[in-house]
Protein backbone atom coordinates (compact mmCIF):
# COMPACT_ATOMS: atom_id res chain seq x y z
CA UNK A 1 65.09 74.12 114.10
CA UNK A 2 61.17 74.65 113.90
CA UNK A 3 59.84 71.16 113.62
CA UNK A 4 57.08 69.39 115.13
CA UNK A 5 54.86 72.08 116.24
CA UNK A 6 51.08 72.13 115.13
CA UNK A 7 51.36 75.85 114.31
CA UNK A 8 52.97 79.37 115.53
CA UNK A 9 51.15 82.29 115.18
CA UNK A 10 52.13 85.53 114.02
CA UNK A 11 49.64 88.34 115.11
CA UNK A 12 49.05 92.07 114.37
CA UNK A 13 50.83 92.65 117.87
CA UNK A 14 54.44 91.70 118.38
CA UNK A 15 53.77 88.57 120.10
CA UNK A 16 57.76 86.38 120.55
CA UNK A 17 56.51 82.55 119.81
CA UNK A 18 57.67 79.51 121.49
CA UNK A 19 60.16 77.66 119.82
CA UNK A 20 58.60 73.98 119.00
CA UNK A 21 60.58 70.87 119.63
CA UNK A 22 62.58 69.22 116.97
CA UNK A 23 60.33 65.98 116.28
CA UNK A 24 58.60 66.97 112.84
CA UNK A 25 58.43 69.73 109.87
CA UNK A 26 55.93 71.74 111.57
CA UNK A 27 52.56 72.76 110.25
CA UNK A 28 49.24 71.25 110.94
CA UNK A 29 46.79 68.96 109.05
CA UNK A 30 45.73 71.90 107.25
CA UNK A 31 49.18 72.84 105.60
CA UNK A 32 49.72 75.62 107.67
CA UNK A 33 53.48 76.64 107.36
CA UNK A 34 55.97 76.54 110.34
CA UNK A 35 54.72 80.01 111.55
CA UNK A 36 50.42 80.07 110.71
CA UNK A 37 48.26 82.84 111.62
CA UNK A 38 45.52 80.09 110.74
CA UNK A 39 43.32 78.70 107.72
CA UNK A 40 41.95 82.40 107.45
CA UNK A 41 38.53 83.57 106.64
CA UNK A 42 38.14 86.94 105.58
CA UNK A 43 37.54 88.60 108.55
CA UNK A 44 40.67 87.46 110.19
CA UNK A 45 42.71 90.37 110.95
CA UNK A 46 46.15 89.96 109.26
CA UNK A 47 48.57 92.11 107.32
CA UNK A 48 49.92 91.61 103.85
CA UNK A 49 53.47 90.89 105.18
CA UNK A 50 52.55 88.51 107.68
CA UNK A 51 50.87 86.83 105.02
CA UNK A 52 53.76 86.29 102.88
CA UNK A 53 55.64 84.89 105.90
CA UNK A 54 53.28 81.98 106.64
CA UNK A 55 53.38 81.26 102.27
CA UNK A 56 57.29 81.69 103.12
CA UNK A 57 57.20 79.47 105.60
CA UNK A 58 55.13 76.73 103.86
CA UNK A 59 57.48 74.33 102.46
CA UNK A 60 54.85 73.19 99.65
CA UNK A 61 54.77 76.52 98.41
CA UNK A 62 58.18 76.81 97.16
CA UNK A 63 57.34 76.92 94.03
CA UNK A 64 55.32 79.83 94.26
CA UNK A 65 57.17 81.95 97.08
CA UNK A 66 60.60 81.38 98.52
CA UNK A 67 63.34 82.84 100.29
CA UNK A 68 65.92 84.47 97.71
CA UNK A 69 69.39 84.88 98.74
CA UNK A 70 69.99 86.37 101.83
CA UNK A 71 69.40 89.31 104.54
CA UNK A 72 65.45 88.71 104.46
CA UNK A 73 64.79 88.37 100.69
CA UNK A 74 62.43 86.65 98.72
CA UNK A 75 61.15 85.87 95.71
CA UNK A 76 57.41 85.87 94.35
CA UNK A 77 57.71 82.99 91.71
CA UNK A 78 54.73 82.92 90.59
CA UNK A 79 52.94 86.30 91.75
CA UNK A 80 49.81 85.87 90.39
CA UNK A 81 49.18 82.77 92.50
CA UNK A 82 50.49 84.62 95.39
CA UNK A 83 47.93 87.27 94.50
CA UNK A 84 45.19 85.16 93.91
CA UNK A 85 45.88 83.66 97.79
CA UNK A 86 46.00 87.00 99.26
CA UNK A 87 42.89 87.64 97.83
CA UNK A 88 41.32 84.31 99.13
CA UNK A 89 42.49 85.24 102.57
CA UNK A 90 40.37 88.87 102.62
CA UNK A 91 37.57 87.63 100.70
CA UNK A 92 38.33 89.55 97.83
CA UNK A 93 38.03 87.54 94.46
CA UNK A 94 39.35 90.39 92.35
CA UNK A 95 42.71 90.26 93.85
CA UNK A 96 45.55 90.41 91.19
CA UNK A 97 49.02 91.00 91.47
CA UNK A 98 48.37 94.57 90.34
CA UNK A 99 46.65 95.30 93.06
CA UNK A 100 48.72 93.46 95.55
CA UNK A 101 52.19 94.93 94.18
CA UNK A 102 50.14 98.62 94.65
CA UNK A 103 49.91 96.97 98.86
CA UNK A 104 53.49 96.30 98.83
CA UNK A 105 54.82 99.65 97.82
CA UNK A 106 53.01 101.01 100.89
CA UNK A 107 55.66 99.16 103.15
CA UNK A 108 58.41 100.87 101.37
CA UNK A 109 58.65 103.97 103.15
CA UNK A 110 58.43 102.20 105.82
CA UNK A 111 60.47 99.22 108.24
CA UNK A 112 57.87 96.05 106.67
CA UNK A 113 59.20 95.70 103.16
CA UNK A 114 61.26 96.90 100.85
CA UNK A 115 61.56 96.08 96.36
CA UNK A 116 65.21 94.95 95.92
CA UNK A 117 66.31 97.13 92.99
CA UNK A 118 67.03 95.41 89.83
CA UNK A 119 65.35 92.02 90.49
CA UNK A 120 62.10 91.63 89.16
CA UNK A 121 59.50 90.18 92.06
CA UNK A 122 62.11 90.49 94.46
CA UNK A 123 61.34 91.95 97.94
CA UNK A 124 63.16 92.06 101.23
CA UNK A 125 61.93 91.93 104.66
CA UNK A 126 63.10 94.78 106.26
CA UNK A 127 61.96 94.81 109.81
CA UNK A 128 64.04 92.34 112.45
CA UNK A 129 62.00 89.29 112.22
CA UNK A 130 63.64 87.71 115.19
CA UNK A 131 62.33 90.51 117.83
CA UNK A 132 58.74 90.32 115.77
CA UNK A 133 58.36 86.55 115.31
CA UNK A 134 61.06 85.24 117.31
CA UNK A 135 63.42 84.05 114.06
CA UNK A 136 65.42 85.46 111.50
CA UNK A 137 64.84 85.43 107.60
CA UNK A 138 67.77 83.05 108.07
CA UNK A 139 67.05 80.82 110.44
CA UNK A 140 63.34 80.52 108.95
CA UNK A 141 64.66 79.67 104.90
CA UNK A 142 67.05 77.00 106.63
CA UNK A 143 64.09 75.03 108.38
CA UNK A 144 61.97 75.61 105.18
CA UNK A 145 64.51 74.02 103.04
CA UNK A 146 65.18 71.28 105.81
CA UNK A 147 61.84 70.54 105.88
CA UNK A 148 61.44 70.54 101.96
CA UNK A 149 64.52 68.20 102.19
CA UNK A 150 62.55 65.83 105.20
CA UNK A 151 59.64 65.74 102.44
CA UNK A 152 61.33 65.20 99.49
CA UNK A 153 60.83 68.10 97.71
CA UNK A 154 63.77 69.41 95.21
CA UNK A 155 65.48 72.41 96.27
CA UNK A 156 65.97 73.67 92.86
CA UNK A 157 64.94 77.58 92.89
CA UNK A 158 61.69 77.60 90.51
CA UNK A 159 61.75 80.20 87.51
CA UNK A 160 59.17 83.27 87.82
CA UNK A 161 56.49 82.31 86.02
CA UNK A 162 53.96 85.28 85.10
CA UNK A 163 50.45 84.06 83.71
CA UNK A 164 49.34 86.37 80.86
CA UNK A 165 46.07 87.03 80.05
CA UNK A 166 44.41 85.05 77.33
């Protein structure tokens, strides 16, 4: 389990983290999830799907992102929001989920990311997360909803909610 570390970074290079001890939820006094790449200016170097691991990894954010079944999926509940932080992250105020869905298909032909066919903001890691970040999908949605469980938060899977433009 990934508990009581203050934060596990993911970086650009395959870098295999330390597993933490077992003492707390993980995550640091600035919400950082159990893996962090840290708070995050714009010029921090950091890719779009190591981004939405630390959100996945966030236990708070569950109602935005979370793990969706199994074999690496998730779910982008509310995608807008998810845009809108991506954007924060690069310094780039414009960010919508548009643009960040146009990111995403890059992965596809690739081993990052792939759309799960038929299920609408539904994506799948594709890559083995355990050589890149030393866990699987698996292993990483169990502590998430341990942790959400630890904290009180409901485990109910949140409906996808799309903000329209007014």
């Amino acid at each position: 389990m990934l508990t009581g570390a203050a934060s596990v970074k993911v970086k650009t290079a395959v870098e295999v983290p330390q597993k933490p001890s077992t003492t707390g939820c993980g995550g640091n006094s600035s919400g950082s999830g159990i893996l962090s790449s840290g708070s995050g200016g714009g010029s921090q170097q950091i890719q779009l799907w190591q981004f939405l691991l630390e959100l996945l990894t966030e236990p708070k954010l569950y109602p935005v992102i979370s793990w969706y079944g199994g074999d690496g999926e998730f779910r982008l509940h509310q995608p807008e929001v998810v845009a809108n932080l991506w954007g924060q992250r690069k310094s780039k105020p414009n960010m919508n989920y548009e643009k960040l869905s146009r990111a995403l298909r890059y992965y596809y032909d690739g081993d990052m990311i792939a759309k799960v066919s038929g299920k609408r903001f539904v994506y799948r890691f594709v890559l083995n997360l355990k050589s890149v970040v030393g866990y699987s999908a698996d292993e990483l949605r169990q502590q998430v909803e341990e942790c959400r469980r630890r904290e009180g938060y409901s485990l109910e899977v949140p409906p996808v909610m799309v903000m329209q433009a007014v």
